[in-house]
Protein backbone atom coordinates (compact mmCIF):
# COMPACT_ATOMS: atom_id res chain seq x y z
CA UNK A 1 -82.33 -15.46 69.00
CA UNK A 2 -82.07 -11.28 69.36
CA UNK A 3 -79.37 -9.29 68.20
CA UNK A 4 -76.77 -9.89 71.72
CA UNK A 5 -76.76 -13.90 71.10
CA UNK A 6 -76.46 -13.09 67.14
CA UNK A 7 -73.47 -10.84 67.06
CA UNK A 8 -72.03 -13.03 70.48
CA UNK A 9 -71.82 -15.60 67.67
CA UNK A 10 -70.59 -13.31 65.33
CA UNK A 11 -67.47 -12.23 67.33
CA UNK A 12 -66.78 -15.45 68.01
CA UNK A 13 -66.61 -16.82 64.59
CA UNK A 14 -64.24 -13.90 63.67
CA UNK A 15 -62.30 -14.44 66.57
CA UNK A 16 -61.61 -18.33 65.84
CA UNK A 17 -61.40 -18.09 62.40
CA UNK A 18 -59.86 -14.99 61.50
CA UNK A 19 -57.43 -14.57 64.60
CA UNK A 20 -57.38 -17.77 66.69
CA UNK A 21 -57.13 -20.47 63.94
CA UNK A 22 -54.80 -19.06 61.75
CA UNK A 23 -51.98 -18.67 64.50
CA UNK A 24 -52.87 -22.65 65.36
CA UNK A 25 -51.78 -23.78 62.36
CA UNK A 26 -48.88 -22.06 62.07
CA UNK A 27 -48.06 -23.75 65.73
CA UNK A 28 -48.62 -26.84 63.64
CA UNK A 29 -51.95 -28.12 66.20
CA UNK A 30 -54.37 -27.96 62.89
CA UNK A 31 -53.80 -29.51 59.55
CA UNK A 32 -53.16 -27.23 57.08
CA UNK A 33 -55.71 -28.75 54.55
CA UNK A 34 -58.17 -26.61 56.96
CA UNK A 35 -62.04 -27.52 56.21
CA UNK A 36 -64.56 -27.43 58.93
CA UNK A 37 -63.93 -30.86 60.25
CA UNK A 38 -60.26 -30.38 60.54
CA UNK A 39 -60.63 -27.09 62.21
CA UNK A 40 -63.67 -27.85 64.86
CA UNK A 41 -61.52 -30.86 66.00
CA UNK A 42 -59.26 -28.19 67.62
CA UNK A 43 -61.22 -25.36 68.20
CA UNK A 44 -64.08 -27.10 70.24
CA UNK A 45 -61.87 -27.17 72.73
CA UNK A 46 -61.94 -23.41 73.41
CA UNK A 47 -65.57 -23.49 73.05
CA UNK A 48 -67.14 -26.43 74.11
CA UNK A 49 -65.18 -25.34 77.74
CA UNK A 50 -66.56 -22.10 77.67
CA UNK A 51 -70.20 -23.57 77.10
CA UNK A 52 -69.69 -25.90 79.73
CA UNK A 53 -68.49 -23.96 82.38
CA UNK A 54 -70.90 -20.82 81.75
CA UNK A 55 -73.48 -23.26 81.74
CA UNK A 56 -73.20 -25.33 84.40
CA UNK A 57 -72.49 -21.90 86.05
CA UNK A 58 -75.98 -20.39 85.37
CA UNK A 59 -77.35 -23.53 86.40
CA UNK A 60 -76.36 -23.76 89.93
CA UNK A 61 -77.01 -19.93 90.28
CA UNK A 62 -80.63 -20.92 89.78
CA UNK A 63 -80.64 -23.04 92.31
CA UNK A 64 -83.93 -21.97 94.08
CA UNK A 65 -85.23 -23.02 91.14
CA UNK A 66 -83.92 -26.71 91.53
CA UNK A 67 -84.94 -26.62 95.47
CA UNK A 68 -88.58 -25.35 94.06
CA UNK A 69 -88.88 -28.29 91.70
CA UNK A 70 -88.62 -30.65 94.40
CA UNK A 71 -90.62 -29.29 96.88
CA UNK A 72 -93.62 -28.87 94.46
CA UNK A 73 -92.75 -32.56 93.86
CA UNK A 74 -93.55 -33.43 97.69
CA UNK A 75 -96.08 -31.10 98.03
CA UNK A 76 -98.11 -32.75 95.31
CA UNK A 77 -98.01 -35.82 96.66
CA UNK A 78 -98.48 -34.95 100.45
CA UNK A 79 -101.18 -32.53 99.38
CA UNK A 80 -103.80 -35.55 97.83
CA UNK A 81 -106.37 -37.11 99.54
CA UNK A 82 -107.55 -40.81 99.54
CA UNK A 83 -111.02 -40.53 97.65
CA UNK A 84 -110.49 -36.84 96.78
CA UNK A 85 -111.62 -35.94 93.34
CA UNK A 86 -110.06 -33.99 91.33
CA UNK A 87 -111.64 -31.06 89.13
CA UNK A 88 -109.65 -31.09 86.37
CA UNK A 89 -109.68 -34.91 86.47
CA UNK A 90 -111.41 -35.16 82.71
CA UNK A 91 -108.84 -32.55 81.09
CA UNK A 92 -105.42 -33.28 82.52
CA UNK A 93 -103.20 -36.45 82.29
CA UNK A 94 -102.89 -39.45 84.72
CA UNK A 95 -101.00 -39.96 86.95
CA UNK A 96 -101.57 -43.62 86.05
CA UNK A 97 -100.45 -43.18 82.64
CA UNK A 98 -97.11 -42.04 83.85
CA UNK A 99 -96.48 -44.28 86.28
CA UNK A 100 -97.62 -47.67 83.44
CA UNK A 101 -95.78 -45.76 80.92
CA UNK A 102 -92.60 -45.61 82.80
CA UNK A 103 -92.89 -49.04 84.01
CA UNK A 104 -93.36 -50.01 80.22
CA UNK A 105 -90.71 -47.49 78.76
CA UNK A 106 -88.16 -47.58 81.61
CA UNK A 107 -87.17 -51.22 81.16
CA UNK A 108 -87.42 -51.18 77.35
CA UNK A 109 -85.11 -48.25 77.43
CA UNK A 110 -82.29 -49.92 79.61
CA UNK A 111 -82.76 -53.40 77.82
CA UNK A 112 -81.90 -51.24 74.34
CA UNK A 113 -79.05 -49.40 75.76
CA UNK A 114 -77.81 -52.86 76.96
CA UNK A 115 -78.06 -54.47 73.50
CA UNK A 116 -77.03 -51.56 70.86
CA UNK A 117 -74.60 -50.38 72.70
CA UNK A 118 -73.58 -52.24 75.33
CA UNK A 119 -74.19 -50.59 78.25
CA UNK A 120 -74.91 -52.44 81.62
CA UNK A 121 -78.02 -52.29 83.29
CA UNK A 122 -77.40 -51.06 86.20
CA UNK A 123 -75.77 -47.82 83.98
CA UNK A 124 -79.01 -47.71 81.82
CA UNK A 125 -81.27 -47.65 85.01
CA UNK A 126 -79.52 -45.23 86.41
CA UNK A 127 -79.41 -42.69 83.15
CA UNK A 128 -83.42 -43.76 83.28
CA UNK A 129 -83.47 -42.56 86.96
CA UNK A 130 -81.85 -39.16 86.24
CA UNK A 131 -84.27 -38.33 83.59
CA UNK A 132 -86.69 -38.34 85.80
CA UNK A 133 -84.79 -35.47 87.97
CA UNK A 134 -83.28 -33.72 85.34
CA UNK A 135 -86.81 -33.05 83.52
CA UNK A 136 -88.64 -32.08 86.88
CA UNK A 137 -85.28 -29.30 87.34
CA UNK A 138 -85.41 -28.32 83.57
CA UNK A 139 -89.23 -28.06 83.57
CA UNK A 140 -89.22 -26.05 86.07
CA UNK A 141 -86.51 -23.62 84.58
CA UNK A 142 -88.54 -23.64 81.54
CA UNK A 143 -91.38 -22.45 83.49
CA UNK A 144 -89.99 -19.85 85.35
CA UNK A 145 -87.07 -18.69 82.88
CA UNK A 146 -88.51 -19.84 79.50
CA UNK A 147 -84.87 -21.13 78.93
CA UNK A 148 -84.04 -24.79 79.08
CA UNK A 149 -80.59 -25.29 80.38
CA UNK A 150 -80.35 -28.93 77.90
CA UNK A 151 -76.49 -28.10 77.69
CA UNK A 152 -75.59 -27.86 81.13
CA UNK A 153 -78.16 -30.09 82.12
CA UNK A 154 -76.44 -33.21 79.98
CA UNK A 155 -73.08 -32.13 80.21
CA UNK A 156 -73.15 -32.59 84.14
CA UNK A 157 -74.95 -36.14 83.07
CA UNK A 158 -71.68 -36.40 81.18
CA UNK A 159 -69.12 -35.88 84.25
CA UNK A 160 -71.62 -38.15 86.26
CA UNK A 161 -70.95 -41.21 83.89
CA UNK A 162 -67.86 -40.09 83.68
CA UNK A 163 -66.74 -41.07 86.85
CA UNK A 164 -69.13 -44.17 87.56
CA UNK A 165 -67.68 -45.40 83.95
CA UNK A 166 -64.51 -43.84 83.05
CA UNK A 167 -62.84 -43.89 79.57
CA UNK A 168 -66.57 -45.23 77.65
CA UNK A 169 -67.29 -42.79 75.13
CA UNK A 170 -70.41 -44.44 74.19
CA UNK A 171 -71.42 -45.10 77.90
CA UNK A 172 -70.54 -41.45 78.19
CA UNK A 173 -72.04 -40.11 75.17
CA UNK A 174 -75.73 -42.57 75.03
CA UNK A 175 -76.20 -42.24 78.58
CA UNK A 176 -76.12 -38.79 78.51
CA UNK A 177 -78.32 -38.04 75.81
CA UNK A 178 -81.16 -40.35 77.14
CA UNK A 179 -81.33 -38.31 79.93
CA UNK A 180 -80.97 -35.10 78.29
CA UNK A 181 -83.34 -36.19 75.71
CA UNK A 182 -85.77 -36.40 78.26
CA UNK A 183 -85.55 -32.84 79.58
CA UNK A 184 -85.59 -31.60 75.95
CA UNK A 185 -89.17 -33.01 75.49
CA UNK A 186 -90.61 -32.67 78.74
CA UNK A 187 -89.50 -28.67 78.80
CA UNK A 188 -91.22 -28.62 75.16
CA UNK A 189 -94.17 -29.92 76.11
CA UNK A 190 -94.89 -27.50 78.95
CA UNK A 191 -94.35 -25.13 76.32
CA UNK A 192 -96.75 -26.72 74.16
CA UNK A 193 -99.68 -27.38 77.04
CA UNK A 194 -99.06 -23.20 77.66
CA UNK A 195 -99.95 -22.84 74.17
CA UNK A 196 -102.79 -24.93 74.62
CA UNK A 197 -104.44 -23.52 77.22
CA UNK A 198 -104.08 -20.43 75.53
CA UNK A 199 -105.93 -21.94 72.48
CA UNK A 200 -108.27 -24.06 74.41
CA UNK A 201 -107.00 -26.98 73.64
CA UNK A 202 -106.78 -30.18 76.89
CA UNK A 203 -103.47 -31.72 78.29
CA UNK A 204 -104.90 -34.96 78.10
CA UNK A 205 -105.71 -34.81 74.31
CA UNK A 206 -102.20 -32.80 73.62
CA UNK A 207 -100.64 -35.75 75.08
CA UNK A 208 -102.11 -38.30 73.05
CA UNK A 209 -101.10 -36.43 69.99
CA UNK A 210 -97.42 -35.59 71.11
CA UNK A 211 -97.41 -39.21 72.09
CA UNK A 212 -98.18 -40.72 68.63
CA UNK A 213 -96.60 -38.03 67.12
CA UNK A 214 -93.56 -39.75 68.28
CA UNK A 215 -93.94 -42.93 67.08
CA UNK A 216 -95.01 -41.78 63.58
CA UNK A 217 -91.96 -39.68 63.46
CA UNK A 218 -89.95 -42.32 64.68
CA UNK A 219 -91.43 -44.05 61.39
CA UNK A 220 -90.23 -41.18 59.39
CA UNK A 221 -86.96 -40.02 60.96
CA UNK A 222 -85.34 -42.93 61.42
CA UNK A 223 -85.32 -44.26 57.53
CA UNK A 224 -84.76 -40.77 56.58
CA UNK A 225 -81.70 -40.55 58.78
CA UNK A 226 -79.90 -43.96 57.49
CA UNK A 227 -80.87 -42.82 54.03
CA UNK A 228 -78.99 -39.33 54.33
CA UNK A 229 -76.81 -40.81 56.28
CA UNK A 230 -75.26 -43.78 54.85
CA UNK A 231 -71.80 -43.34 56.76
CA UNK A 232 -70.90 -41.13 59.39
CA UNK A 233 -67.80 -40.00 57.21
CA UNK A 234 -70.16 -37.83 55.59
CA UNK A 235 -70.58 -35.91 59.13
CA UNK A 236 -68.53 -32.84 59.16
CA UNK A 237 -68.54 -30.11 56.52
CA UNK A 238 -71.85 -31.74 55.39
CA UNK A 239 -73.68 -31.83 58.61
CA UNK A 240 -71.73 -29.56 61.34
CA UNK A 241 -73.89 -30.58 63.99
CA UNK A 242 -72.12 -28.00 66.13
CA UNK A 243 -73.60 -29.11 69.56
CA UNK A 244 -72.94 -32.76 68.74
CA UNK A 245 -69.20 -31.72 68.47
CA UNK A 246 -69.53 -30.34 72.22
CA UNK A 247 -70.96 -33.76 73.41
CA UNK A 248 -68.16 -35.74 71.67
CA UNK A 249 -65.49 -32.89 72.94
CA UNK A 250 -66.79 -33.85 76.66
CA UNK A 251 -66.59 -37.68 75.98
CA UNK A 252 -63.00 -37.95 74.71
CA UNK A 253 -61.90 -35.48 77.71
CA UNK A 254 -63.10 -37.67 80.04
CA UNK A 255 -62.33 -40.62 78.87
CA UNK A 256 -58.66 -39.68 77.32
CA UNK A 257 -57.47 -37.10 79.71
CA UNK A 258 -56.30 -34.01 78.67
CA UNK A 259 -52.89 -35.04 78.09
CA UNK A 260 -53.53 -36.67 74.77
CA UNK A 261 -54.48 -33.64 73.60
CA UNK A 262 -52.00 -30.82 71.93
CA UNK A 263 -50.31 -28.23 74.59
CA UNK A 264 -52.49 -25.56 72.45
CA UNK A 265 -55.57 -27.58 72.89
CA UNK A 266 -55.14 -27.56 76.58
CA UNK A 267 -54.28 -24.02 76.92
CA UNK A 268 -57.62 -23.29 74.94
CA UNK A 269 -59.51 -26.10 77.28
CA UNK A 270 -58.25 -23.26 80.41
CA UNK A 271 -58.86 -19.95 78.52
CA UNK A 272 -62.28 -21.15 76.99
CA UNK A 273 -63.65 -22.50 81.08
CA UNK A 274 -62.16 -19.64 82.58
CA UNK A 275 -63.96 -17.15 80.26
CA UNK A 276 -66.98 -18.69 80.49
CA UNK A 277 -67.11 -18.40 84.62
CA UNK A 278 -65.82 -14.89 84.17
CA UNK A 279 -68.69 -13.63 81.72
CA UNK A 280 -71.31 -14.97 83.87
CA UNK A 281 -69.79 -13.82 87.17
CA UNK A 282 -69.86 -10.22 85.49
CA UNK A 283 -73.44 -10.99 84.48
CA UNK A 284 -74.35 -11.14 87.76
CA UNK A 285 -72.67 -8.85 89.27
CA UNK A 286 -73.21 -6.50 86.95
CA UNK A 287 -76.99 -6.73 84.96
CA UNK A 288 -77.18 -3.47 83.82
CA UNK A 289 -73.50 -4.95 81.53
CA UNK A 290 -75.22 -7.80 80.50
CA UNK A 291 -76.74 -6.30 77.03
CA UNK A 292 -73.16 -4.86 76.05
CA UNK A 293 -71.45 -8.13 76.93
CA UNK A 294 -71.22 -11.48 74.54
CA UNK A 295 -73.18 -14.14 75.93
CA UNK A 296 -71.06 -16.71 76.88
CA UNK A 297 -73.01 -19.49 75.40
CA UNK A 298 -73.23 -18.21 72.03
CA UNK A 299 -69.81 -17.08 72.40
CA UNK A 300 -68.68 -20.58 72.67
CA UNK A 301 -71.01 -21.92 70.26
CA UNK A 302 -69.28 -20.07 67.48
CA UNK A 303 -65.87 -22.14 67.74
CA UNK A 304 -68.15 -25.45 67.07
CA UNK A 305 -70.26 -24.00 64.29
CA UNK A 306 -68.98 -23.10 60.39
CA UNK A 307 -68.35 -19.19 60.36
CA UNK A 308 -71.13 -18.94 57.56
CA UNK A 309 -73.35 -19.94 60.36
CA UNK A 310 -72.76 -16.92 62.60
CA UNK A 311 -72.81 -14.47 59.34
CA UNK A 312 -76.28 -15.67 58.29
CA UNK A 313 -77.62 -15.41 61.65
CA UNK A 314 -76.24 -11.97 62.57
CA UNK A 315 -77.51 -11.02 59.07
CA UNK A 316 -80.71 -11.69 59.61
CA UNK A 317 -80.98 -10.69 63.29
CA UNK A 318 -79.49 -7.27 62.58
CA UNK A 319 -81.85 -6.77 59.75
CA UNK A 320 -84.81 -7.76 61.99
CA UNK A 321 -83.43 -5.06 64.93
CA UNK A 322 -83.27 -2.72 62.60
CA UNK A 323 -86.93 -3.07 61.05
CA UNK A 324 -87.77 -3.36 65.08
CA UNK A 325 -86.38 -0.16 65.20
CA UNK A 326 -87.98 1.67 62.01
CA UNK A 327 -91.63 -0.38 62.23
CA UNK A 328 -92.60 -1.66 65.07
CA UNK A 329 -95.91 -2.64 63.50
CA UNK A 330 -94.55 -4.04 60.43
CA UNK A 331 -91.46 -5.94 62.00
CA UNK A 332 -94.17 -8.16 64.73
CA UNK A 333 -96.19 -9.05 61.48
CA UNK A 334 -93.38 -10.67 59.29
CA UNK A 335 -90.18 -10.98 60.73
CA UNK A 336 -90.83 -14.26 62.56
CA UNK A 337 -93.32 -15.60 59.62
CA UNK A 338 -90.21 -14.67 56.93
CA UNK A 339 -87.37 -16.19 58.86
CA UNK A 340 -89.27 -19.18 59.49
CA UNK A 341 -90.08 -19.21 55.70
CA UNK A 342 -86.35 -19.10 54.86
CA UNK A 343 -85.57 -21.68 57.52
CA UNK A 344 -88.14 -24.39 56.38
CA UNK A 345 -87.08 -23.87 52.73
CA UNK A 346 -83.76 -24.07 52.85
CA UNK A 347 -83.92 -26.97 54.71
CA UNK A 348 -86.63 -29.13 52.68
CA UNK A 349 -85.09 -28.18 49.48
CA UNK A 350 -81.79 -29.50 51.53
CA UNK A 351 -83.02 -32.50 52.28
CA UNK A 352 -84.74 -33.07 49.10
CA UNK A 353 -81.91 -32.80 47.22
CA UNK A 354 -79.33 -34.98 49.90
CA UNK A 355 -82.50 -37.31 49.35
CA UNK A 356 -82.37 -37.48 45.34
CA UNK A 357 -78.57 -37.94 45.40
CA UNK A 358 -78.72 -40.28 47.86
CA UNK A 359 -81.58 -42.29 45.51
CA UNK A 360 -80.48 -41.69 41.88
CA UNK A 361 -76.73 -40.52 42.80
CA UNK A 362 -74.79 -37.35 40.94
C-alpha cells in the first residue's frame, strides 16, 4: 500500500467522520442512530465521485497505453504466417483454446445473465464483448504501470449500460462486473505468468492450474458465501464491502438521477468529482507534489470504508516506514511476511467463527 495511500486514507476517514459527518446530521441528511451502514449511504457520495472522476481521469491520461494495446493486437495477427511454427509453441497457450473457450464461455455467460437476472441478450453479449477490450487495455496497464485501473475501468462499463439501459440497477450493476471481472483476472494472471517465468514455471501449465483453480473455488466459495451470507441484511457493519458501496452508489445515480438524492448529497456528488479531477490535474502538472499530496483514490476510498479501516492500515504502514527507515535489512525480511500473517489470521479466524455461528448459532 506505502505510507502516501495509507495516511490518504487516513485523512480521509478523519475528515468524514470527525468533520464532514457530524455537521450532516445536524443538517438532518443522516440518521442520527449513525452506524456504518447509515453513514456510508450518505457519505459515498463524496467519495465514490471523487474515485470516479480521478479514475477515469488517470485512465484516459494513459491513453498511449490504450492505443498500444490495440496495435500489439493487430500486429500479432498481421505478423503470423500460414505454416509458420512457432518456438515457444510447446510452452505458451493456444490460441485455439481461447478462441473454443470463448465460444463455450461467451454464450453460457449471456444465457446466465439472461436467466438470473434478467438481462437481454443482446445486453449480455455486449458486456461479453467489452471484456474482451477492457482486459486487452487493463493488461496492458498492468504491464506497463503494474496498476490495474479495475475501478475506472468498470465504472465507465457502468455509464455505458447506463445509457443503452437506463434506470436497471441490476443491468447496471451485473453487466458491469462481468466485464470488470474479466480485467481483474486477466491483469492477475499476467502477474502470475511474470512470476512464473521468473520461477521457471510454463504459461501453458499455469493456465491449466488457474483454470481449475477456478472451478474448485467456485466449489468452495460459492457454499461458503450463502452460508455466511444467509441475507443480505447482514451486509453493512458486518461486511463493509467498501468498493461494493461505490458500484451500488454509481447504479442508483444513474438510474434515479440525482434529484432523489438530499441537496447535501448532491453538493458532496460536485465537491467529491471536482476534487478528484483537481488532485490528479496537480499530479501531473506537478510530479515532484505528488508524494506530499493525498492520492485521490484512497482519498475517496476512506468515505466508503469504516474509519477503523484507515487507522489499522496507517498503523501498520507507518510502523513498516519507520522500520524501512531504521533497518533496511530487517524491514525487506518481515514486514511483508508479518502483515500477511496478521491479514490471513484475522480473516480465517473471521470466517471460522461467522462459520460456527452460522452452523451451531450464539
Amino acid at each position: 500500500m506505502g505510507i502516501r495511500v495509507a495516511l490518504s486514507q487516513l485523512l480521509g476517514a478523519l475528515l468524514c467522520y470527525a468533520v464532514i459527518v457530524p455537521w450532516a446530521v445536524s443538517q438532518g441528511a443522516i440518521d442520527p442512530a449513525l452506524g456504518y451502514k447509515n453513514i456510508v449511504k450518505w457519505s459515498v457520495w463524496i467519495g465514490a465521485p471523487m474515485m470516479l472522476t480521478a479514475g477515469l481521469l488517470q485512465f484516459a491520461l494513459q491513453w498511449r497505453a490504450v492505443a498500444r494495446a490495440f496495435s500489439d493486437l493487430a500486429t500479432a495477427f498481421s505478423s503470423r504466417r500460414p505454416g509458420q511454427k512457432d518456438p515457444l509453441a510447446r510452452i505458451e497457450v493456444p490460441t485455439t483454446w481461447f478462441l473454443g473457450g470463448l465460444a463455450v464461455l461467451g454464450p453460457l455467460v449471456v444465457f446466465l445473465q439472461w436467466r438470473l437476472f434478467e438481462i437481454p441478450p443482446w445486453m449480455g453479449g455486449l458486456a461479453v464483448l467489452l471484456a474482451l477490450i477492457i482486459a486487452m487495455v487493463a493488461a496492458r496497464s498492468t504491464g506497463e504501470t503494474d496498476t490495474t485501473p479495475t475501478g475506472a475501468l468498470g465504472k465507465l462499463v457502468q455509464l455505458i449500460f447506463g445509457s443503452v439501459h437506463p434506470g436497471n440497477t441490476t443491468t447496471n450493476l451485473m453487466t458491469a462486473q462481468a466485464s470488470a471481472g474479466v480485467a481483474i483476472h486477466a491483469s492477475d494472471l499476467l502477474t502470475d505468468l511474470k512470476s512464473g517465468y521468473l520461477l521457471g514455471a510454463r504459461p501453458r501449465l499455469q493456465f491449466l492450474a488457474q483454470f481449475f483453480g477456478v472451478l474448485a473455488g467456485t466449489l468452495v466459495v460459492v457454499p461458503a458465501y450463502m452460508l455466511l451470507v444467509p441475507d443480505a441484511a447482514v451486509l453493512g457493519d458486518r461486511f463493509p464491502a467498501p468498493a461494493a458501496q461505490a458500484w451500488a452508489a454509481v447504479a442508483q445515480l444513474l438510474a434515479k438521477g440525482v434529484s432523489t438524492l438530499h441537496p447535501t448529497a448532491q453538493w458532496g456528488i460536485f465537491i467529491g468529482g471536482a476534487l478528484g479531477i483537481i488532485l490528479v490535474l496537480v499530479e501531473q502538472a506537478r510530479p515532484a507534489w505528488k508524494k506530499f499530496m493525498p492520492s485521490p483514490i484512497a482519498l475517496g476510498l476512506a468515505f466508503t470504508m469504516p474509519a477503523w479501516n484507515a487507522i489499522s492500515m496507517a498503523v501498520g504502514a507507518v510502523a513498516a516506514w519507520l522500520l524501512e527507515q531504521k533497518r533496511p535489512a530487517l524491514a525487506a525480511l518481515f514486514v511483508v511476511p508479518v502483515a500477511s500473517g496478521l491479514i490471513a489470521g484475522e480473516s480465517l479466524l473471521g470466517v471460522f467463527v461467522a462459520l460456527y455461528t452460522a452452523i451451531f448459532g450464539g
